[in-house]
PDB file of N, CA and C in Angstrom:
ATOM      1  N   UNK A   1    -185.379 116.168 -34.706  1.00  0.00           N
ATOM      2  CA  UNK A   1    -183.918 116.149 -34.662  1.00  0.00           C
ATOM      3  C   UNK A   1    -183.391 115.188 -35.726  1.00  0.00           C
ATOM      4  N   UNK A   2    -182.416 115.425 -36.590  1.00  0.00           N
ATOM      5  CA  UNK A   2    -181.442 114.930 -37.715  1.00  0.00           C
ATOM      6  C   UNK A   2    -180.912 114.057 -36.650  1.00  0.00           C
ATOM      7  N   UNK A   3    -181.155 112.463 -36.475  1.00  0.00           N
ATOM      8  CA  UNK A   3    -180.621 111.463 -35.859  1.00  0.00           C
ATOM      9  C   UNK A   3    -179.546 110.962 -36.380  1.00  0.00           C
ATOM     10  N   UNK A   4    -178.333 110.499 -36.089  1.00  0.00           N
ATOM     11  CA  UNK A   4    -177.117 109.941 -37.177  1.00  0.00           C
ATOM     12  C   UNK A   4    -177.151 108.399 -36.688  1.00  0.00           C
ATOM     13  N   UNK A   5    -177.407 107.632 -37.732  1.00  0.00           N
ATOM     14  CA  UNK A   5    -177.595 106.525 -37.720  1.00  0.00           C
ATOM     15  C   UNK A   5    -175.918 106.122 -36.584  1.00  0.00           C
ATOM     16  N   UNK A   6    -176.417 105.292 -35.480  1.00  0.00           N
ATOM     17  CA  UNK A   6    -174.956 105.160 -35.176  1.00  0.00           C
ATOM     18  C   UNK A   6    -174.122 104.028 -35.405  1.00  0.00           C
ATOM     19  N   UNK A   7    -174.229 103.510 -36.375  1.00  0.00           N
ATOM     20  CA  UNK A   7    -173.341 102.790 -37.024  1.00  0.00           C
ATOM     21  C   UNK A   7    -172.357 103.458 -38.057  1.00  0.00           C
ATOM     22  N   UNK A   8    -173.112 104.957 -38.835  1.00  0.00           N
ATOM     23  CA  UNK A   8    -172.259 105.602 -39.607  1.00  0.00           C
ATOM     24  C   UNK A   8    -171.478 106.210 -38.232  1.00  0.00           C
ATOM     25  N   UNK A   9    -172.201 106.612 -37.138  1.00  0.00           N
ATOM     26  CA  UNK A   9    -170.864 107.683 -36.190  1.00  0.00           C
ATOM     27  C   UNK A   9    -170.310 106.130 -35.749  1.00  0.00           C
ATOM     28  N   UNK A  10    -170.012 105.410 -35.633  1.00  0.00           N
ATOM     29  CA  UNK A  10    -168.966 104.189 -35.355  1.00  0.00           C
ATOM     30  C   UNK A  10    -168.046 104.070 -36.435  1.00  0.00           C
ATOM     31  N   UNK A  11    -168.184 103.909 -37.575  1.00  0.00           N
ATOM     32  CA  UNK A  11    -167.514 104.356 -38.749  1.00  0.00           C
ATOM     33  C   UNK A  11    -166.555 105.352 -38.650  1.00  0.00           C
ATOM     34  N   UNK A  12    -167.358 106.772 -38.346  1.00  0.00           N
ATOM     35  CA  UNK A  12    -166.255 107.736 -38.597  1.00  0.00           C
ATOM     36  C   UNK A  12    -165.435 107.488 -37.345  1.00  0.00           C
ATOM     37  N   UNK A  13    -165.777 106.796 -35.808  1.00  0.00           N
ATOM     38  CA  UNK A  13    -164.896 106.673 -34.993  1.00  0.00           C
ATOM     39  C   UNK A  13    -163.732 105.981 -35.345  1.00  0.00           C
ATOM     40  N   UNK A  14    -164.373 105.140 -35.810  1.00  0.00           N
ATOM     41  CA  UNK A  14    -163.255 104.034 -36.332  1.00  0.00           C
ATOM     42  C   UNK A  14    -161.959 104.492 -37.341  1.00  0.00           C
ATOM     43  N   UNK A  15    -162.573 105.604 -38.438  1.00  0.00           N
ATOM     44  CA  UNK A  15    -161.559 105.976 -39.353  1.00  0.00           C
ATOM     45  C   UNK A  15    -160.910 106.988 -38.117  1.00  0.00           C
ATOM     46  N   UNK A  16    -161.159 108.022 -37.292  1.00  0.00           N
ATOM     47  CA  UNK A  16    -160.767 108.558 -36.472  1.00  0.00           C
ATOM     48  C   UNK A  16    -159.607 108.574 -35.305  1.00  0.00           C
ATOM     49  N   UNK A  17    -160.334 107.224 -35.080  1.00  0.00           N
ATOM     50  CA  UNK A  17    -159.235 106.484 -34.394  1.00  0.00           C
ATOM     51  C   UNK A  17    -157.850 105.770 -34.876  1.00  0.00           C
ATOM     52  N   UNK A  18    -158.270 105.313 -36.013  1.00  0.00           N
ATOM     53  CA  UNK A  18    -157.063 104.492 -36.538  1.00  0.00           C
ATOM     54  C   UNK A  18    -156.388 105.783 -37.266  1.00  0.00           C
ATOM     55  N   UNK A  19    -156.287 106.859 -38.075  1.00  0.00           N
ATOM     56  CA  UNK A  19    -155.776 107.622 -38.531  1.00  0.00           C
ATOM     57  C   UNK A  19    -154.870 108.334 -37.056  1.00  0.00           C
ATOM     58  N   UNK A  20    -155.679 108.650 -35.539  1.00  0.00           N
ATOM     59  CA  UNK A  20    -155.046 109.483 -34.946  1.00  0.00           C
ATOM     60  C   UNK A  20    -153.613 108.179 -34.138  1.00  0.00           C
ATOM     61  N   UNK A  21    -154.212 107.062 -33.895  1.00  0.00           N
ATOM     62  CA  UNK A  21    -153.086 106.081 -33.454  1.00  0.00           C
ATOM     63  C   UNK A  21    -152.131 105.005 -34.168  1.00  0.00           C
ATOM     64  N   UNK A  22    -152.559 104.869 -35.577  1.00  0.00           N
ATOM     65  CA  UNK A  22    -151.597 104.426 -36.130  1.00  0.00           C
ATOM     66  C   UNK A  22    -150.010 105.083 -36.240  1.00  0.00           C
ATOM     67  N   UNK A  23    -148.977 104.020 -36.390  1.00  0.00           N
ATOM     68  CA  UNK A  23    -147.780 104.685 -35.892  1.00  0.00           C
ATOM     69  C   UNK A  23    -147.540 104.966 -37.495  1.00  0.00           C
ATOM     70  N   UNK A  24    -145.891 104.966 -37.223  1.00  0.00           N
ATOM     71  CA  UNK A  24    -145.951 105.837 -39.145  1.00  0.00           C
ATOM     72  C   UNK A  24    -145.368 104.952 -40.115  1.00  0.00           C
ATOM     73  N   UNK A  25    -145.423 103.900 -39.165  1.00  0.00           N
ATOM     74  CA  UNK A  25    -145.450 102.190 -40.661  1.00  0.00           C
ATOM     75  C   UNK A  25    -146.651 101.908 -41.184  1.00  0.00           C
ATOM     76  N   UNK A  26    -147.890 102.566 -40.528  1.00  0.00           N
ATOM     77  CA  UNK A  26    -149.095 102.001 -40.874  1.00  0.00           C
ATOM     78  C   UNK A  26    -149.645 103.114 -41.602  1.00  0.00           C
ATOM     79  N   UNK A  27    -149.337 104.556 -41.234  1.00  0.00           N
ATOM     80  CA  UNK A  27    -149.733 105.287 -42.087  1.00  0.00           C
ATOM     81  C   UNK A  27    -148.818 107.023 -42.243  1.00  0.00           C
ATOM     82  N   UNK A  28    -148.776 107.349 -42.970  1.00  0.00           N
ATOM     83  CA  UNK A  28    -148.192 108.590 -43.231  1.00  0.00           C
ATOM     84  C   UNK A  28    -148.476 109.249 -42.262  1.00  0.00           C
ATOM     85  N   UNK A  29    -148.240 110.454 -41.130  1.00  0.00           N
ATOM     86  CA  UNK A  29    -148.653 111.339 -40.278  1.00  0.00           C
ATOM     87  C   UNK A  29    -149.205 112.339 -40.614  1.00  0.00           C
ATOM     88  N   UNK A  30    -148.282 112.931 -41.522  1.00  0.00           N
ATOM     89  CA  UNK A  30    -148.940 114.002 -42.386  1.00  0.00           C
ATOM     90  C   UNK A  30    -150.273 113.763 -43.272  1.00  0.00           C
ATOM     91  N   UNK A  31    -150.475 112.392 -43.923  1.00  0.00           N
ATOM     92  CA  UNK A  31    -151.725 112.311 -44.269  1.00  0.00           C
ATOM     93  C   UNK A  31    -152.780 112.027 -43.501  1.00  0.00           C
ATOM     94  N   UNK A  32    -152.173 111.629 -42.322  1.00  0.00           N
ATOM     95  CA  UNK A  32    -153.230 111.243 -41.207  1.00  0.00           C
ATOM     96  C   UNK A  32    -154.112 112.581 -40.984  1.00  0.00           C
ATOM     97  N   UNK A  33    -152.934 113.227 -40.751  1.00  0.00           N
ATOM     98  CA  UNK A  33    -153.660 114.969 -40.564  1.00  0.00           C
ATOM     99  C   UNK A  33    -154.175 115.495 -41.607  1.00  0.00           C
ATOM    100  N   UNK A  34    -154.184 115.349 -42.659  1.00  0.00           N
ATOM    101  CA  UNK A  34    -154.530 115.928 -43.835  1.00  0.00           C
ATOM    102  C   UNK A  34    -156.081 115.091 -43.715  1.00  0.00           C
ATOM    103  N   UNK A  35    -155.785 113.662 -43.486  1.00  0.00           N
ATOM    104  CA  UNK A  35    -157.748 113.123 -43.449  1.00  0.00           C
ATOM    105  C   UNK A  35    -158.450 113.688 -42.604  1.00  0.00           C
ATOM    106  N   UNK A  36    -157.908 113.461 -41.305  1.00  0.00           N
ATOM    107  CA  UNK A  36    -158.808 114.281 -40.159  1.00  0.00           C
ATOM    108  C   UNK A  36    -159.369 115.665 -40.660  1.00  0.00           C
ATOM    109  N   UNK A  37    -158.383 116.355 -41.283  1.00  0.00           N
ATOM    110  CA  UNK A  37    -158.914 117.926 -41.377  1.00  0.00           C
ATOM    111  C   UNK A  37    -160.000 117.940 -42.810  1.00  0.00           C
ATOM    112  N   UNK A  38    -160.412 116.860 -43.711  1.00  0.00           N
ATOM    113  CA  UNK A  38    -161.142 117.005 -44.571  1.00  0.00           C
ATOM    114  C   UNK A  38    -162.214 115.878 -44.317  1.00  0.00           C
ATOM    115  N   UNK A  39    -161.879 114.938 -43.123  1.00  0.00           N
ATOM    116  CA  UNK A  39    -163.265 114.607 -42.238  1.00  0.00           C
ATOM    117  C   UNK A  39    -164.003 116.088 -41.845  1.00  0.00           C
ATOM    118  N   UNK A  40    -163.232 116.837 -40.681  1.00  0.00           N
ATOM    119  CA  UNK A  40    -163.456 118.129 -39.822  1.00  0.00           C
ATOM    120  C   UNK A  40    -164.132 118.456 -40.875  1.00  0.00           C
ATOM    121  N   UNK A  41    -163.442 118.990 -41.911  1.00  0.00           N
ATOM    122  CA  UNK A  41    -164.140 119.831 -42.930  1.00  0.00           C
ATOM    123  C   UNK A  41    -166.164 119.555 -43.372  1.00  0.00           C
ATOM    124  N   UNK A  42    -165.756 118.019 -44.143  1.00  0.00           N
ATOM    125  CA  UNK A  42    -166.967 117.827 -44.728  1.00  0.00           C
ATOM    126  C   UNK A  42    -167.695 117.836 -43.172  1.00  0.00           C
ATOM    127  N   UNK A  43    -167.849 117.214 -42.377  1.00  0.00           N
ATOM    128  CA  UNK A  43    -168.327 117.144 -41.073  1.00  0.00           C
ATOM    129  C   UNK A  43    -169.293 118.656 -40.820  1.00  0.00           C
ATOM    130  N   UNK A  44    -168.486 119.275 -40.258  1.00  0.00           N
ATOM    131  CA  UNK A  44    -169.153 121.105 -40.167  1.00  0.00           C
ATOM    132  C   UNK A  44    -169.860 121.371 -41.182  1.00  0.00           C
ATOM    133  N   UNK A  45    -170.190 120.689 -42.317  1.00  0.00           N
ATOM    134  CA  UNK A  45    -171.269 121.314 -43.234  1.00  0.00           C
ATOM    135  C   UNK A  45    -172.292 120.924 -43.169  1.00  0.00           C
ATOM    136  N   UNK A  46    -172.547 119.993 -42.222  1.00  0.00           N
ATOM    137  CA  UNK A  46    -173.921 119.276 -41.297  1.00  0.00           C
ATOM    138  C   UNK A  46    -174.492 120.162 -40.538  1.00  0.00           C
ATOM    139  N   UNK A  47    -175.817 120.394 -40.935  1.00  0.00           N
ATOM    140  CA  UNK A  47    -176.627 121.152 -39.796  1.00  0.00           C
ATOM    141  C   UNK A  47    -176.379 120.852 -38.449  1.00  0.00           C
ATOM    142  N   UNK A  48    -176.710 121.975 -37.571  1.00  0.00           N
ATOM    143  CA  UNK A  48    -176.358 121.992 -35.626  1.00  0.00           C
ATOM    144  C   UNK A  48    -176.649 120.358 -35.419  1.00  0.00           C
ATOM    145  N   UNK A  49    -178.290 120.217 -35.842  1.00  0.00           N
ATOM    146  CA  UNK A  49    -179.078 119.068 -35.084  1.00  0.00           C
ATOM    147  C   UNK A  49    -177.857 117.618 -35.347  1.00  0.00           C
ATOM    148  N   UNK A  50    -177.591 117.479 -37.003  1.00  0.00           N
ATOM    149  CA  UNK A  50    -176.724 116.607 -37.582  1.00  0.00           C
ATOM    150  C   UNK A  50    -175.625 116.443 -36.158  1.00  0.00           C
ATOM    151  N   UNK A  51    -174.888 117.528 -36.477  1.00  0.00           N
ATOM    152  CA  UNK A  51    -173.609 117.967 -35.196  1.00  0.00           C
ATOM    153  C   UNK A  51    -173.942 117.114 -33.888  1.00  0.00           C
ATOM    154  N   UNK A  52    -175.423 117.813 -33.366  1.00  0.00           N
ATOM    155  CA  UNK A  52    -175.341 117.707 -32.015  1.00  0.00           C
ATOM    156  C   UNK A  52    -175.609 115.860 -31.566  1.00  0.00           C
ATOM    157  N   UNK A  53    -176.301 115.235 -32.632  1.00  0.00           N
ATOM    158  CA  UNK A  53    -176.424 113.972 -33.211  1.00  0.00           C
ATOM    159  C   UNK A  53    -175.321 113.299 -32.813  1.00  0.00           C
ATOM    160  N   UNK A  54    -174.126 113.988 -33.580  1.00  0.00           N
ATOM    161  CA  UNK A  54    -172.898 113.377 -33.788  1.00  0.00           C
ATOM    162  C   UNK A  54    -172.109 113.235 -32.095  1.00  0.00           C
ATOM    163  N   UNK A  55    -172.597 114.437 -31.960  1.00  0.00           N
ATOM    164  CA  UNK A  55    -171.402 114.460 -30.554  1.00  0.00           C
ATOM    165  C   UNK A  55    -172.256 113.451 -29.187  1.00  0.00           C
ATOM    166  N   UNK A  56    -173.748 113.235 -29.521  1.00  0.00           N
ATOM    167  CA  UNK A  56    -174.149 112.555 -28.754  1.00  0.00           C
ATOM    168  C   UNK A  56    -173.551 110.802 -29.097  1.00  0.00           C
ATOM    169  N   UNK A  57    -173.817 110.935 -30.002  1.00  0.00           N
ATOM    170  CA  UNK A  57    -173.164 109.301 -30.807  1.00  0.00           C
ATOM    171  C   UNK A  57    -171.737 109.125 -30.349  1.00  0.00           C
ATOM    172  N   UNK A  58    -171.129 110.346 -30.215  1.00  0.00           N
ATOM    173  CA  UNK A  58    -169.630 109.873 -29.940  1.00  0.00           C
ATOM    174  C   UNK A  58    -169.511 109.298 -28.291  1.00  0.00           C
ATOM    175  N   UNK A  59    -169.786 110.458 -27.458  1.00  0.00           N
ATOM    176  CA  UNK A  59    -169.970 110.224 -26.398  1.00  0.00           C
ATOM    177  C   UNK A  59    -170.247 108.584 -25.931  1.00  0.00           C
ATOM    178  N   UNK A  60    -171.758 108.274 -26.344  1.00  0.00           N
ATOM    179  CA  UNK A  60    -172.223 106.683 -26.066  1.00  0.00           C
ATOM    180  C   UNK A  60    -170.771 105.938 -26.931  1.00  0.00           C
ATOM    181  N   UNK A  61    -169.996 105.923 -27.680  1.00  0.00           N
ATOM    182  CA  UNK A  61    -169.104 105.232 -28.536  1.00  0.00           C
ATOM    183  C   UNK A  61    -168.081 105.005 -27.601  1.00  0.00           C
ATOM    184  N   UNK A  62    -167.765 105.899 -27.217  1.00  0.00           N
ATOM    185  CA  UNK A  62    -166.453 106.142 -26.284  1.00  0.00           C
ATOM    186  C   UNK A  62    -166.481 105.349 -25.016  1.00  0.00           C
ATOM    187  N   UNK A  63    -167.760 104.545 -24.928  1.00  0.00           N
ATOM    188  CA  UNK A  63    -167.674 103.803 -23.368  1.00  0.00           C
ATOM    189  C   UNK A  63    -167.545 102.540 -23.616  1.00  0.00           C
ATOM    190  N   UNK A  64    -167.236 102.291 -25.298  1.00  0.00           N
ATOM    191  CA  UNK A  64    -167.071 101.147 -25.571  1.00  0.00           C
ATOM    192  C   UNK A  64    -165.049 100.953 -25.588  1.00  0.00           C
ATOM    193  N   UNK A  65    -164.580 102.027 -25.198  1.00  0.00           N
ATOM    194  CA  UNK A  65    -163.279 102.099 -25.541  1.00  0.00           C
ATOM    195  C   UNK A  65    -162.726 102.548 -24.000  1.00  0.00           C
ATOM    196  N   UNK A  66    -161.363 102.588 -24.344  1.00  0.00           N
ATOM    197  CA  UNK A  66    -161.066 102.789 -22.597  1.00  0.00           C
ATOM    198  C   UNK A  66    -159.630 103.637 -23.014  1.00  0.00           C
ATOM    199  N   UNK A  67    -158.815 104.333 -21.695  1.00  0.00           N
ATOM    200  CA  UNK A  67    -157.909 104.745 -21.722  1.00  0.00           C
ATOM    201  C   UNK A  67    -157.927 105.883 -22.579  1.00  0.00           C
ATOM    202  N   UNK A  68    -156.445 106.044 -23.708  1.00  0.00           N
ATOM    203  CA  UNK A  68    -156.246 107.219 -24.521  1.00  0.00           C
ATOM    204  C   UNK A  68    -157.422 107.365 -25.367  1.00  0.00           C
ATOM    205  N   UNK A  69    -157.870 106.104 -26.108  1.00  0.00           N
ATOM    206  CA  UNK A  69    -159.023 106.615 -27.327  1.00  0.00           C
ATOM    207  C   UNK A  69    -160.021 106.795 -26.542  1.00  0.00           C
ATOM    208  N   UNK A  70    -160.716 106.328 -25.451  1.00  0.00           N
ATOM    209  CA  UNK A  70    -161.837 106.619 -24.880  1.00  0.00           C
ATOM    210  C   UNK A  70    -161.767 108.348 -24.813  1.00  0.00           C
ATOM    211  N   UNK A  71    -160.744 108.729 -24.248  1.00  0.00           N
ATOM    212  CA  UNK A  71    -160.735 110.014 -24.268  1.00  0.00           C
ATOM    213  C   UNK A  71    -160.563 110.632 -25.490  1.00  0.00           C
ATOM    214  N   UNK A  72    -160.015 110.599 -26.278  1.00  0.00           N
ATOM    215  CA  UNK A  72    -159.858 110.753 -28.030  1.00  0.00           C
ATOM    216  C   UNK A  72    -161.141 111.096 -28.173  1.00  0.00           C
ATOM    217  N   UNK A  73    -162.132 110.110 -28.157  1.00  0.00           N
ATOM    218  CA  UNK A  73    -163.451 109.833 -28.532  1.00  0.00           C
ATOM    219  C   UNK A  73    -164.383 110.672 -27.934  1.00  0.00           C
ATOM    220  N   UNK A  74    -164.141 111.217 -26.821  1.00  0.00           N
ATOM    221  CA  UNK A  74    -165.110 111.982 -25.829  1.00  0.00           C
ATOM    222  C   UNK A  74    -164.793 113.448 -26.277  1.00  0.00           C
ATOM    223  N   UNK A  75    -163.591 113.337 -26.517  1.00  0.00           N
ATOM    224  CA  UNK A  75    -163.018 115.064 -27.507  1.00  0.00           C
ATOM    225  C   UNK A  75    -163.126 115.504 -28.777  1.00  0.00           C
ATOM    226  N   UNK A  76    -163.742 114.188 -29.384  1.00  0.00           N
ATOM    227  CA  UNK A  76    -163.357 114.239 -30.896  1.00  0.00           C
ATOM    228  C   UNK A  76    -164.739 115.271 -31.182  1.00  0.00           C
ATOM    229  N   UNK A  77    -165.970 115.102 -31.271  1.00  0.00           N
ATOM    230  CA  UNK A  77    -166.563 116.860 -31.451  1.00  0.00           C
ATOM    231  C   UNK A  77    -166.117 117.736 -31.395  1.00  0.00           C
ATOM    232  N   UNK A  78    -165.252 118.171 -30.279  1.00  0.00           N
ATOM    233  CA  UNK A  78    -164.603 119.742 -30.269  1.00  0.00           C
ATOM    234  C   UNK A  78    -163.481 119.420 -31.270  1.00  0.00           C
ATOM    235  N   UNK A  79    -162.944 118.427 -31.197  1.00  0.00           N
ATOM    236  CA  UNK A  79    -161.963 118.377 -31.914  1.00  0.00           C
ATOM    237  C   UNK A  79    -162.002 118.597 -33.802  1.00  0.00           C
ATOM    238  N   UNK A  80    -162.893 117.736 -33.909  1.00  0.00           N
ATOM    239  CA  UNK A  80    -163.218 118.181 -35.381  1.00  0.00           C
ATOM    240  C   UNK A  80    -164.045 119.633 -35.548  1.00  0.00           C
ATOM    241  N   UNK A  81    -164.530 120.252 -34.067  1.00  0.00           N
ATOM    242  CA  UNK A  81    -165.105 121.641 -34.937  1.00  0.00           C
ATOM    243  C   UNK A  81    -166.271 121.469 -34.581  1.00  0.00           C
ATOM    244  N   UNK A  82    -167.277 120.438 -34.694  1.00  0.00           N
ATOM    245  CA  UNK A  82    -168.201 120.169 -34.652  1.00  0.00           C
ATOM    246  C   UNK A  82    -169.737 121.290 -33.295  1.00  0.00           C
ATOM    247  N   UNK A  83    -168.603 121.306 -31.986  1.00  0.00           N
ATOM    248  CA  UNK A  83    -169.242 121.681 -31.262  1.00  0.00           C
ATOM    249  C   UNK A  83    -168.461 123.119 -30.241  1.00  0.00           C
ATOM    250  N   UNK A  84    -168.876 124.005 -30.026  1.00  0.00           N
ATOM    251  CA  UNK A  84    -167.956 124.799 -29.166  1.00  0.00           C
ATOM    252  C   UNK A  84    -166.688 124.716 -27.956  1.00  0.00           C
ATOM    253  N   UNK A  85    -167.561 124.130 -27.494  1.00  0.00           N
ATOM    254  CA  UNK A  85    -166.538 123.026 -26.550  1.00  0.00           C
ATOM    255  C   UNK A  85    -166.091 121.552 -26.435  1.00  0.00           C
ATOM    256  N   UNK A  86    -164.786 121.568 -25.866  1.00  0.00           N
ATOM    257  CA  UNK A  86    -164.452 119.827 -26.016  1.00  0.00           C
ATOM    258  C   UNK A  86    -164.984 118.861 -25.682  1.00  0.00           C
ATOM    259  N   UNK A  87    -166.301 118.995 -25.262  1.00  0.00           N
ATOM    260  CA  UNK A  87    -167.378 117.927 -24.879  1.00  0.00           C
ATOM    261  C   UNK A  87    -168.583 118.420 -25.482  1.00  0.00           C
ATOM    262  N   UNK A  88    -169.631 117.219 -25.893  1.00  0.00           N
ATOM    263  CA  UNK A  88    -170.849 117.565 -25.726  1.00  0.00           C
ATOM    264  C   UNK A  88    -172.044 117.492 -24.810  1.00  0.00           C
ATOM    265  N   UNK A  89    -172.901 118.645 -24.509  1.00  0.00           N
ATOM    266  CA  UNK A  89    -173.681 118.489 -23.085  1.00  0.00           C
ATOM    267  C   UNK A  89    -174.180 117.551 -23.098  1.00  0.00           C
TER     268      UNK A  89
END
């Protein structure tokens, strides 16, 4: 299995997070969405194993967070594309 180092999936949480909750003094909205969707993008060109890597990494990430991003974080695979459904098994 293609393991993802999880310090890079903490990384992309991190850009993830701050792009989806920054308000719009801190960052453009529209570019917020424009990063996410060319994260999503490059992201899906990772083999399944890469993917399934990822959505396991997110999962363990997300228990470091609580409330809205915890959940953010537990969705963000389906959300970027990554996996069929909004969780990973």
């Amino acid at each position: 299995m293609s393991q993802v180092d999880k310090n890079l999936a903490k990384a992309i949480v991190g850009i993830a997070v701050f792009l989806e909750f920054s308000g719009d003094e801190v960052v453009d909205q529209d570019s917020a969405i424009q990063a996410l969707e060319q994260l999503a993008s490059t992201l899906r060109g990772a083999d399944g194993e890469t993917r399934q890597s990822l959505c396991s990494q997110f999962a363990d990430i997300a228990k470091d967070y609580s409330g809205e991003q915890a959940e953010f974080i537990e969705n963000l695979s389906g959300a970027l594309g990554l996996i069929d459904e909004k969780r990973c098994r």
